[in-house]
N, C-alpha and C. Protein backbone atom coordinates (compact mmCIF):
# COMPACT_ATOMS: atom_id res chain seq x y z
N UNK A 1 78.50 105.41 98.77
CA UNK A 1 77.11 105.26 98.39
C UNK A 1 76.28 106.40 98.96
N UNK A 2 76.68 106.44 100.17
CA UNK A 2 76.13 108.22 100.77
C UNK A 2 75.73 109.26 100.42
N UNK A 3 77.27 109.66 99.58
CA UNK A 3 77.65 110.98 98.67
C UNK A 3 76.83 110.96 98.09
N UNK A 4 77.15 109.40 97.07
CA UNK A 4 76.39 109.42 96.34
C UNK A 4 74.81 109.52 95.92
N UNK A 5 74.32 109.32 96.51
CA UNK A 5 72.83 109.32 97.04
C UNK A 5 72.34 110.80 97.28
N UNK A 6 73.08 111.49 98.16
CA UNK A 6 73.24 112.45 98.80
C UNK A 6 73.44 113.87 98.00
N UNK A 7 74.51 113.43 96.15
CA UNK A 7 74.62 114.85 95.40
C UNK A 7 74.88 113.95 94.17
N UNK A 8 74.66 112.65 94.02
CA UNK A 8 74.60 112.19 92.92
C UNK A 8 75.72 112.22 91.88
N UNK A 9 77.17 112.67 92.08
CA UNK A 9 78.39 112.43 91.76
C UNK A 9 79.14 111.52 93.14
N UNK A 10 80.05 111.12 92.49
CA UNK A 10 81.35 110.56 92.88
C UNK A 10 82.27 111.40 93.03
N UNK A 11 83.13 111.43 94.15
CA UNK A 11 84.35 112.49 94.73
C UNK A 11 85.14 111.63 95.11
N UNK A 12 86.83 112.43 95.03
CA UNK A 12 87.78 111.49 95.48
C UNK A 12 87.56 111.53 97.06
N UNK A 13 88.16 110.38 97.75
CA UNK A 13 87.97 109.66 99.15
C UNK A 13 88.89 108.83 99.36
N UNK A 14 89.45 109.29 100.61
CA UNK A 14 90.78 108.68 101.58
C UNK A 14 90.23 108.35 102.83
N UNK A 15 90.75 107.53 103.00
CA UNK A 15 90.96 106.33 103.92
C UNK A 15 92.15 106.05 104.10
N UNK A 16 92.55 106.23 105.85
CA UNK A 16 93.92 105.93 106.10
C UNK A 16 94.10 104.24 106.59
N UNK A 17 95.75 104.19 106.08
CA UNK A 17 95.81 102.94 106.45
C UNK A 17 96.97 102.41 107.02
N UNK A 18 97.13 101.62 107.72
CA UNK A 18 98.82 101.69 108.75
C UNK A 18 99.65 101.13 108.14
N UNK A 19 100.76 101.80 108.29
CA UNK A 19 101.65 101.13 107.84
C UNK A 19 103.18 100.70 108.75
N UNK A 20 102.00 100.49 110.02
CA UNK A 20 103.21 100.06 111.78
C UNK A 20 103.94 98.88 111.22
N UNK A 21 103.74 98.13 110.05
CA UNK A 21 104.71 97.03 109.87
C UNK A 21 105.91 97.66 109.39
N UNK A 22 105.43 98.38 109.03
CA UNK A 22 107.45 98.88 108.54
C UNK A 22 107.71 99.92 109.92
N UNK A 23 109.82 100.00 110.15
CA UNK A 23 109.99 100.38 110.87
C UNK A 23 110.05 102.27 110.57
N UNK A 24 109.01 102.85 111.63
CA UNK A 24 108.96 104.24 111.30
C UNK A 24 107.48 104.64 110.67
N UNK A 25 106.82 103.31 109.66
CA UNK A 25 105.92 103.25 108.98
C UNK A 25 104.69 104.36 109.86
N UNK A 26 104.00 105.35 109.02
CA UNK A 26 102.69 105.75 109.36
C UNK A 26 101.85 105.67 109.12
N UNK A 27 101.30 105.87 107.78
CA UNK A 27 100.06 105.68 107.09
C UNK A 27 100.43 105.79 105.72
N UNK A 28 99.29 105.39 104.69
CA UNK A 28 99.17 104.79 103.35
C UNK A 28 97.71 105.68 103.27
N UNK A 29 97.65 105.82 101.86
CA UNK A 29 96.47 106.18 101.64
C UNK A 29 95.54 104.95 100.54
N UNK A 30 94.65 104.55 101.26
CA UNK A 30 93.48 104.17 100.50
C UNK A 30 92.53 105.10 99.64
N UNK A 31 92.20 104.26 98.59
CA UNK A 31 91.23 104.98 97.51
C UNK A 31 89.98 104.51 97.05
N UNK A 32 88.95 104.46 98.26
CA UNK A 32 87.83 103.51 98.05
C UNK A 32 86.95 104.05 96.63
N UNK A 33 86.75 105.03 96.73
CA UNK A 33 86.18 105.33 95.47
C UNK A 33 86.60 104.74 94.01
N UNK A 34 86.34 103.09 94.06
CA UNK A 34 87.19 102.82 92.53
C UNK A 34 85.98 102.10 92.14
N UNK A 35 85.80 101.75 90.71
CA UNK A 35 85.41 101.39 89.84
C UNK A 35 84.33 100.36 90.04
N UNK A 36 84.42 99.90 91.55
CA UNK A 36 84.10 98.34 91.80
C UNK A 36 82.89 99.34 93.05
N UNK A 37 83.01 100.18 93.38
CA UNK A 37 82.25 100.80 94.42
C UNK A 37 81.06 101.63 94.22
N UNK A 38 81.76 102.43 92.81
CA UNK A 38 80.76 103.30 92.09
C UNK A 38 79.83 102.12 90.84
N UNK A 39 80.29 100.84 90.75
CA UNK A 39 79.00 100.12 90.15
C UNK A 39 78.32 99.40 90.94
N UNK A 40 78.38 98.81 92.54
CA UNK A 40 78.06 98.71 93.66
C UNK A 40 77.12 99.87 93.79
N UNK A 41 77.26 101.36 94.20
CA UNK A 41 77.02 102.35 94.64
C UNK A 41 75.74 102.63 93.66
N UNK A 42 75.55 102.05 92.37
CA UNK A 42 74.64 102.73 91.13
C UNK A 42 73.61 101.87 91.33
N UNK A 43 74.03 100.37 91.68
CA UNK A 43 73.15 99.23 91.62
C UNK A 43 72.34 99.44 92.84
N UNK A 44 72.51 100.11 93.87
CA UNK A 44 71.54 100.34 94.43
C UNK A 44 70.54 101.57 94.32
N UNK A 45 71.00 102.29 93.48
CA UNK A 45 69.72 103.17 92.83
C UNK A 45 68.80 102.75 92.88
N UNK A 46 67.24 103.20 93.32
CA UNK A 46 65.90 102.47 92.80
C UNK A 46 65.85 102.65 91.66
N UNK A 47 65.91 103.37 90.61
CA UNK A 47 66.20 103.32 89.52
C UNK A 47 66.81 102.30 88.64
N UNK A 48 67.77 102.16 89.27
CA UNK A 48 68.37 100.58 88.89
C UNK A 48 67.97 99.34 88.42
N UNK A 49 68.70 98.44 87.66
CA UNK A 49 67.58 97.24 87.22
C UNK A 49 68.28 95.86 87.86
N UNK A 50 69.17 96.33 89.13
CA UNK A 50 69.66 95.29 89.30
C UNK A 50 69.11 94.72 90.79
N UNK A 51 69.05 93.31 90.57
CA UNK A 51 67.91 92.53 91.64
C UNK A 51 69.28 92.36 92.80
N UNK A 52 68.21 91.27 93.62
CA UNK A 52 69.35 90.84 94.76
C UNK A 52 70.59 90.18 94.56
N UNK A 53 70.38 89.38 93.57
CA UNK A 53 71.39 88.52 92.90
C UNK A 53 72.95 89.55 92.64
N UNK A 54 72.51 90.34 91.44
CA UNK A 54 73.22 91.44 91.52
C UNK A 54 74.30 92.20 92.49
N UNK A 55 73.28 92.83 93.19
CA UNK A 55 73.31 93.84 94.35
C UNK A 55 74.77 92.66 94.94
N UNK A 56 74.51 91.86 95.50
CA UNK A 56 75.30 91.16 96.39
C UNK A 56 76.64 90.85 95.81
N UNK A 57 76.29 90.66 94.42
CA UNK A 57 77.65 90.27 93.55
C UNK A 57 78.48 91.84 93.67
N UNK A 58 77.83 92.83 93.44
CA UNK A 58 78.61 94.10 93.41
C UNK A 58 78.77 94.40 94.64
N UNK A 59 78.27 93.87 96.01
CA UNK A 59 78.97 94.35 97.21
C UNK A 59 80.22 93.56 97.25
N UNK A 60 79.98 92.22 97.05
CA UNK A 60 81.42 91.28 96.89
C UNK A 60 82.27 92.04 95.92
N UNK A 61 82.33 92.42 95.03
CA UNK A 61 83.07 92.57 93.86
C UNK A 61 84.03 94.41 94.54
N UNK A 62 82.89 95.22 95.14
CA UNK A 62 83.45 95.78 95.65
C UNK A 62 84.48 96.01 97.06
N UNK A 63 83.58 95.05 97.82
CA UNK A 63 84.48 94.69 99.07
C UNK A 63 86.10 93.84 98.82
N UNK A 64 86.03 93.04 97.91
CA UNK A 64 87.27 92.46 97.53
C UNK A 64 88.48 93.16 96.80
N UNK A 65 87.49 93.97 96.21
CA UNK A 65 89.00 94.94 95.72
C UNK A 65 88.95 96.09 96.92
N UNK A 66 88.28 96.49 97.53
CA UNK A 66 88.72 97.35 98.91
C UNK A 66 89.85 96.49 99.37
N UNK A 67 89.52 95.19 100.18
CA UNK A 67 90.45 94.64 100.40
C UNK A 67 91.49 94.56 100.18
N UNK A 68 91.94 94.01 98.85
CA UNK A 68 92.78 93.74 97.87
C UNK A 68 93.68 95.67 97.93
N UNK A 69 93.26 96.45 98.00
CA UNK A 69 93.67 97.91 97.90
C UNK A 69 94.61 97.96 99.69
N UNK A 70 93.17 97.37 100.49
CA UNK A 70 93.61 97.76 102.09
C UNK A 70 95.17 97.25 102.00
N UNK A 71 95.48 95.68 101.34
CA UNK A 71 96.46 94.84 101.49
C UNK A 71 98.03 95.66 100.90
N UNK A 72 97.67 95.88 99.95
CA UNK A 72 98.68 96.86 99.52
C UNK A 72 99.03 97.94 99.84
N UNK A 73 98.43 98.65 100.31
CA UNK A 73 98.63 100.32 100.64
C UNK A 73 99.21 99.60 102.48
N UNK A 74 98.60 98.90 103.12
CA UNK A 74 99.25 98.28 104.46
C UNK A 74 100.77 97.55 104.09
N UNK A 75 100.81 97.70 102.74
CA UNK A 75 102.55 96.71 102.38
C UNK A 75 103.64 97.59 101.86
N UNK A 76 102.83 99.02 101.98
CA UNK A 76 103.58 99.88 101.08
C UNK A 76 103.49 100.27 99.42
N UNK A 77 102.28 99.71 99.11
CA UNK A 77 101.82 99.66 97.99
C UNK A 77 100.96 100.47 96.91
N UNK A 78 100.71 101.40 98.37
CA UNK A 78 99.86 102.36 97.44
C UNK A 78 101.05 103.83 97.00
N UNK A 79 100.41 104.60 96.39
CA UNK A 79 100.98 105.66 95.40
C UNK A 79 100.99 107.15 96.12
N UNK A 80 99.92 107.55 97.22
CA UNK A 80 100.02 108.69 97.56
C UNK A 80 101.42 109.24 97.85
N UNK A 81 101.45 108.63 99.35
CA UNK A 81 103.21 108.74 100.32
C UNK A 81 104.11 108.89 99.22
N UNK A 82 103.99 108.19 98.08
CA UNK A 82 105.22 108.48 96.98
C UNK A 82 105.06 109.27 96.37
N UNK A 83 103.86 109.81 96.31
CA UNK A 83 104.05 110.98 95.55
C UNK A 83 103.85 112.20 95.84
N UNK A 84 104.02 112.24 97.58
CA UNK A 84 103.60 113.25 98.16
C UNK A 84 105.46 113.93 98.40
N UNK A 85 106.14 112.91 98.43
CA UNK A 85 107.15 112.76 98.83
C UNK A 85 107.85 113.01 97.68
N UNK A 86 107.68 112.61 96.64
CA UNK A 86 108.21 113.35 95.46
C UNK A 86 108.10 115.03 94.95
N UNK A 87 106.88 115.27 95.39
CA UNK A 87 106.23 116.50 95.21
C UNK A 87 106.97 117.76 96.37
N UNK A 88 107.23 117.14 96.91
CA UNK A 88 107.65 117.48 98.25
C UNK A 88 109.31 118.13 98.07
N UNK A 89 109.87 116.78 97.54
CA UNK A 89 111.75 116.88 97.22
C UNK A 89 111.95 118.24 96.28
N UNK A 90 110.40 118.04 94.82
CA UNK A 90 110.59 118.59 93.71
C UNK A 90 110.28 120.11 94.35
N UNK A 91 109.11 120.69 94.97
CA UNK A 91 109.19 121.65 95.36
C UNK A 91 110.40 122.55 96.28
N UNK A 92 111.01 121.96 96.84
CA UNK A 92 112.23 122.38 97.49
C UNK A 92 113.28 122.69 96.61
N UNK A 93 113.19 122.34 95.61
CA UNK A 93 114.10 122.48 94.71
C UNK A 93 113.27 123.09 93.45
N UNK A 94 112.49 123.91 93.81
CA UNK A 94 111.91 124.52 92.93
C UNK A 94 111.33 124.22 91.65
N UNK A 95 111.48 122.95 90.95
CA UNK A 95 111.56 122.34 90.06
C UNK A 95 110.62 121.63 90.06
N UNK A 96 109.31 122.01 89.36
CA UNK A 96 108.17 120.61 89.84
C UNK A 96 107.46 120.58 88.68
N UNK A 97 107.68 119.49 88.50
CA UNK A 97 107.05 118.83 87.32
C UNK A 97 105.32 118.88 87.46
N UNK A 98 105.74 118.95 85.92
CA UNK A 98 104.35 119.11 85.45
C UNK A 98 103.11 118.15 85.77
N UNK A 99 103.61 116.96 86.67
CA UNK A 99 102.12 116.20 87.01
C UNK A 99 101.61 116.80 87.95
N UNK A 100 102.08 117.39 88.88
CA UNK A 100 101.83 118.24 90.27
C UNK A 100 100.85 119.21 89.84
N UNK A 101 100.96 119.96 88.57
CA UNK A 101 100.22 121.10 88.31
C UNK A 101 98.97 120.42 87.54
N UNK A 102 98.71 119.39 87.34
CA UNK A 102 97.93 118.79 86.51
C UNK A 102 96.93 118.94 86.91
N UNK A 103 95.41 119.04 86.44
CA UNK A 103 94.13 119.52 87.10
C UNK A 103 93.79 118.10 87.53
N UNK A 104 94.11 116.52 86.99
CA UNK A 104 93.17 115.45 87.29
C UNK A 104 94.10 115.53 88.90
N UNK A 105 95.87 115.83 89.12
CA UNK A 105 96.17 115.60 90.02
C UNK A 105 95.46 116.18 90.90
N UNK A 106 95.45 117.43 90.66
CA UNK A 106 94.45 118.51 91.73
C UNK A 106 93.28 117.42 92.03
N UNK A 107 92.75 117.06 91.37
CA UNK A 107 91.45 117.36 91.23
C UNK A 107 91.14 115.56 92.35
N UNK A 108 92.26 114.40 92.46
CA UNK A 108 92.43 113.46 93.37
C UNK A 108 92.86 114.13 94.66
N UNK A 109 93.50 115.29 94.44
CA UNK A 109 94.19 115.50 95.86
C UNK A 109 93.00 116.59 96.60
N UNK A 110 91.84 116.85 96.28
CA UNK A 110 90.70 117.46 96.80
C UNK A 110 89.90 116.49 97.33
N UNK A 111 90.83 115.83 98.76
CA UNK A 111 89.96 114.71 99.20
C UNK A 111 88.53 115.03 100.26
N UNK A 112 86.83 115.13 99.12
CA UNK A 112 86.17 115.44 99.80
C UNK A 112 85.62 114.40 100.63
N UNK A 113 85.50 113.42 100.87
CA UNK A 113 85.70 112.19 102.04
C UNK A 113 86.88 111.87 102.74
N UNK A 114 86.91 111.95 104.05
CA UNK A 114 88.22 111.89 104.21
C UNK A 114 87.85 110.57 105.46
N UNK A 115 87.84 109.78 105.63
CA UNK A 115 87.70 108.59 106.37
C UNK A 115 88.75 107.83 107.37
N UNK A 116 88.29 107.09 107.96
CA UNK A 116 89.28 106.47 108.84
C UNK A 116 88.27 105.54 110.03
N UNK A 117 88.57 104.54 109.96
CA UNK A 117 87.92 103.49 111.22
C UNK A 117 88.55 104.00 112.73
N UNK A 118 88.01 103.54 113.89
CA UNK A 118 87.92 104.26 114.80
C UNK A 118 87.38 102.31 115.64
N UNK A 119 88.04 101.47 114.99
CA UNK A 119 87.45 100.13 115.28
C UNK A 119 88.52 99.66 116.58
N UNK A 120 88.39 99.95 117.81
CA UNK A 120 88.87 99.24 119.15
C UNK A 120 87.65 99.41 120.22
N UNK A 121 87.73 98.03 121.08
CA UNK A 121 87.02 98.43 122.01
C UNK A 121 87.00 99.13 123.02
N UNK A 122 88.40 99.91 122.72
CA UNK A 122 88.66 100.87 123.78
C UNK A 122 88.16 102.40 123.15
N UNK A 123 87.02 101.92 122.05
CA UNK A 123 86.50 103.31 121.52
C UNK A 123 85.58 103.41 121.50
N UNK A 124 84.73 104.34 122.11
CA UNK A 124 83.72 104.86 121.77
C UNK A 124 82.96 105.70 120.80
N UNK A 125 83.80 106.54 120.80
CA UNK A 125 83.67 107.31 119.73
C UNK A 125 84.87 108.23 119.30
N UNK A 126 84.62 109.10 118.12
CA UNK A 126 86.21 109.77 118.09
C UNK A 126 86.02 110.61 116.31
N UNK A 127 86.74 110.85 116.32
CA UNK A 127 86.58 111.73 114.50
C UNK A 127 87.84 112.83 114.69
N UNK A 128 87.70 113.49 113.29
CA UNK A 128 88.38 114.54 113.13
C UNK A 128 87.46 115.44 111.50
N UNK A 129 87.98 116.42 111.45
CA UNK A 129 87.84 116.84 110.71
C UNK A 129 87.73 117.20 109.45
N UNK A 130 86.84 117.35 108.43
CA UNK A 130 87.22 117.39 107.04
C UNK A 130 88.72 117.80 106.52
N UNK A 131 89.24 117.56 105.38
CA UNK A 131 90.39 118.05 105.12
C UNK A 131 90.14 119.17 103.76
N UNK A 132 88.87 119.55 103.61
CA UNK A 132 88.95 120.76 102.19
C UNK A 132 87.71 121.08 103.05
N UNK A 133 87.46 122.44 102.48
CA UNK A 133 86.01 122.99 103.23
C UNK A 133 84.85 122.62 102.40
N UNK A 134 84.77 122.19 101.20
CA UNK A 134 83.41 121.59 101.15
C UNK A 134 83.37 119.81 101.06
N UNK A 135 84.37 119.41 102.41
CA UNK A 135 83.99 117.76 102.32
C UNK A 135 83.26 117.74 104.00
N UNK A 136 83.65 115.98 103.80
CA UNK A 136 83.24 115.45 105.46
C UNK A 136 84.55 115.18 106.04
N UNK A 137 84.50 114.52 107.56
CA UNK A 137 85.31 113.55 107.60
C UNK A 137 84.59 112.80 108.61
N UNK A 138 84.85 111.41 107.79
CA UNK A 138 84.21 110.28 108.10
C UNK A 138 84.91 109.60 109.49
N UNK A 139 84.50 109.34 110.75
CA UNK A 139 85.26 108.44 111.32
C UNK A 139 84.25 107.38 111.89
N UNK A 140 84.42 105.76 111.65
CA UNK A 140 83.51 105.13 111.41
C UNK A 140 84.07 103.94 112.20
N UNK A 141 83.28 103.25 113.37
CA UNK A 141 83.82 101.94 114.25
C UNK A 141 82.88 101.01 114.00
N UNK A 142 82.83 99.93 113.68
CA UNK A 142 83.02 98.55 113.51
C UNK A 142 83.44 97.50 114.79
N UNK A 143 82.40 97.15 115.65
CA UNK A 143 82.06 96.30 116.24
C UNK A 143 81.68 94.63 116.10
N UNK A 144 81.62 94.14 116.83
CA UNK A 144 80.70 92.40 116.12
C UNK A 144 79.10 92.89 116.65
N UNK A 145 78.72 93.80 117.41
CA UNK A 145 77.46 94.17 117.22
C UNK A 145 77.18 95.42 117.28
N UNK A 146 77.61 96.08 116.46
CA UNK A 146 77.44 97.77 116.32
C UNK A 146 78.21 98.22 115.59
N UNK A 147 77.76 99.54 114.76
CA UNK A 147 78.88 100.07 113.64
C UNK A 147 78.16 101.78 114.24
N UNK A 148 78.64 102.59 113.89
CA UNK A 148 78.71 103.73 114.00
C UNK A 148 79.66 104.77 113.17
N UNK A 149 79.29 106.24 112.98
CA UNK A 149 80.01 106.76 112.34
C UNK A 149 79.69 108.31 113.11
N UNK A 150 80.89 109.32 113.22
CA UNK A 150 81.12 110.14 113.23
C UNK A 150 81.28 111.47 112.25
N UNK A 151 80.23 112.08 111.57
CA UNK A 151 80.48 112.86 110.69
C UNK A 151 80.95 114.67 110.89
N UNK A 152 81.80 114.54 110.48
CA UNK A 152 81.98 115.94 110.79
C UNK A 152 81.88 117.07 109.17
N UNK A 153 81.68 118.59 109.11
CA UNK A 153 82.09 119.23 108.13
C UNK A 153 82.29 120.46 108.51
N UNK A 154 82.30 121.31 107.65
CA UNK A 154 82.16 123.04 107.97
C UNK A 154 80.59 123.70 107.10
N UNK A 155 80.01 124.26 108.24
CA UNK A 155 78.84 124.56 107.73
C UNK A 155 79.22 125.71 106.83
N UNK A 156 78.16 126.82 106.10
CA UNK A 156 77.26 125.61 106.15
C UNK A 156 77.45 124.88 103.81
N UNK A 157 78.68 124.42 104.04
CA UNK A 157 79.10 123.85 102.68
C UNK A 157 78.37 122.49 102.86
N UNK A 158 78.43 121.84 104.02
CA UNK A 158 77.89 120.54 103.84
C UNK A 158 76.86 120.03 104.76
N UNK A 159 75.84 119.32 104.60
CA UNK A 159 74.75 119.13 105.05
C UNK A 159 75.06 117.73 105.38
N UNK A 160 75.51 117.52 107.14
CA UNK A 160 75.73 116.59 107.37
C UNK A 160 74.39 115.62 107.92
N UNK A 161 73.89 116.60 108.72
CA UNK A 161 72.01 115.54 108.75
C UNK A 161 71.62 115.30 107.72
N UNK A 162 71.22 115.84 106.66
CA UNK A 162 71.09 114.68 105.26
C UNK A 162 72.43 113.46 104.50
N UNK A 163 73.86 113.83 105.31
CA UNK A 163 74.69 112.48 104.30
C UNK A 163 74.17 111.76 105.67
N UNK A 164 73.93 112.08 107.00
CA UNK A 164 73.70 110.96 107.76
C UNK A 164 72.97 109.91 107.65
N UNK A 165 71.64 110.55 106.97
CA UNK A 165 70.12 110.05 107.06
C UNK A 165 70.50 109.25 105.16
N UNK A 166 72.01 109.49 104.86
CA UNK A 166 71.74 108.56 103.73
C UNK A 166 72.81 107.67 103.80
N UNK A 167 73.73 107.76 104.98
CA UNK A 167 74.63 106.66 105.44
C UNK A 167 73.50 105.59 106.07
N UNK A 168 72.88 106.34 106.87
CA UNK A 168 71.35 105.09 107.67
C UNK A 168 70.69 104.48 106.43
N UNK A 169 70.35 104.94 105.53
CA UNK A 169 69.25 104.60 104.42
C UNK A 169 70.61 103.69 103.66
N UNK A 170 71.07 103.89 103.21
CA UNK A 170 72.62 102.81 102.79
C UNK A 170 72.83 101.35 103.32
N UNK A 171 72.74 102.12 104.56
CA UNK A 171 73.46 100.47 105.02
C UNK A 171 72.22 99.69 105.62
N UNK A 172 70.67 100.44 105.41
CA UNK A 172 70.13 99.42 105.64
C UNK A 172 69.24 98.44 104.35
N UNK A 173 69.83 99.45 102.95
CA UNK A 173 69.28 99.06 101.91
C UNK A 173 70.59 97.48 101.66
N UNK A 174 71.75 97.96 102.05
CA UNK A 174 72.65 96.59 102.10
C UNK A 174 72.79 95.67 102.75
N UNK A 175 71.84 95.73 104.29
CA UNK A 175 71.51 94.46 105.47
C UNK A 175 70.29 93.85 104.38
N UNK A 176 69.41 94.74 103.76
CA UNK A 176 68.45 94.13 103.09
C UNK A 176 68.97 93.15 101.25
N UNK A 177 69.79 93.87 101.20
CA UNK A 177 70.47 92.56 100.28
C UNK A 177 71.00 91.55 100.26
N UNK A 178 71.78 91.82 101.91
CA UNK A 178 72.63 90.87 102.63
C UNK A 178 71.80 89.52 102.94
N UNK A 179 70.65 89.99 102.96
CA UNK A 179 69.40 89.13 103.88
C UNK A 179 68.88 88.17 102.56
N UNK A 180 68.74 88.68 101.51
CA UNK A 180 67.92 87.94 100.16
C UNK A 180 66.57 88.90 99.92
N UNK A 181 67.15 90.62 100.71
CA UNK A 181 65.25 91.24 100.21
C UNK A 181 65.67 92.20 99.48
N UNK A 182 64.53 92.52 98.23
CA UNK A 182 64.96 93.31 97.22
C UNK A 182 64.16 94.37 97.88
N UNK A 183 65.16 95.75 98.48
CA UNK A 183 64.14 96.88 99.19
C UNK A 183 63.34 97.63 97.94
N UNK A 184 64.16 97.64 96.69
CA UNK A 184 63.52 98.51 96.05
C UNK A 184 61.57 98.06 95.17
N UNK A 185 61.22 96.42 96.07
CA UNK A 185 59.89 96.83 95.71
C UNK A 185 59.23 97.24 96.24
């Protein structure tokens, strides 16, 4: 909703996710940017014609398929690792198929959000770095009374005091939906 706010498109965005249940397991990639986030993400436009009623249905609608995504990609379910790993075999062997060269593939694997929770109480704070030079990287903790986020980029491609000041303006336009108040009158 940030980005969005922030340059008014949608970009692909990863989010890592563990995968310590399997033995050896590292990470999974999440793909919050889906379908359920970017009509969430629109409905809060002031522009928008959608009330509180709304608003709340598309944070549910989006939070549940996050979920529903977290659950799978934590079971082995998601698609990156496999196809990084395919891409991987095929290049060694010189032989790489034509989805690899594909511009939509490119164009998912230019992850300009690159995210990750940072949620223990043995944290204070913490981040890392964008992974393309014109993204962020998000590292974001989750408390029972405090949330915080860590933004990092490479200047000067990205203007991280303005995605900040629209991560703040975000999540307090969604405490205000959460609550029953429509901010946008």
């Amino acid at each position: 909703m940030a980005f969005f706010r922030q340059h008014g498109k949608f970009v692909a965005t990863y989010e890592s996710c563990s995968t310590a249940a399997f033995k050896h397991g590292r990470t999974e990639t999440i793909r919050p940017a889906s379908n359920a986030t970017v009509a969430c993400a629109e409905a809060f436009q002031k522009s928008h014609r959608a009330g509180v009623e709304e608003m709340v249905d598309r944070i549910r609608r989006a939070a549940d398929w996050h979920s529903k995504l977290t659950k799978e990609a934590a079971m082995g379910q998601g698609f990156d690792r496999h196809l990084f790993a395919l891409r991987t075999l095929a290049e060694s062997t010189g032989k790489v198929p034509d989805i690899f060269q594909d511009s939509a593939y490119k164009q998912i694997n230019h992850i300009t959000l690159s995210t990750s929770t940072l949620s223990s109480p043995a944290l204070m704070l913490g981040g890392f770095g964008p992974v393309v030079r014109d993204g962020f990287g998000v590292g974001y903790g989750i408390q029972d009374d405090w949330l915080g986020c860590n933004v990092t980029s490479y200047p000067p491609d990205r203007d991280v005091r303005g995605f900040l000041e629209c991560v703040r303006l975000s999540l307090e336009d969604i405490y205000s939906v959460l609550e029953g108040k429509n901010f946008k009158e």
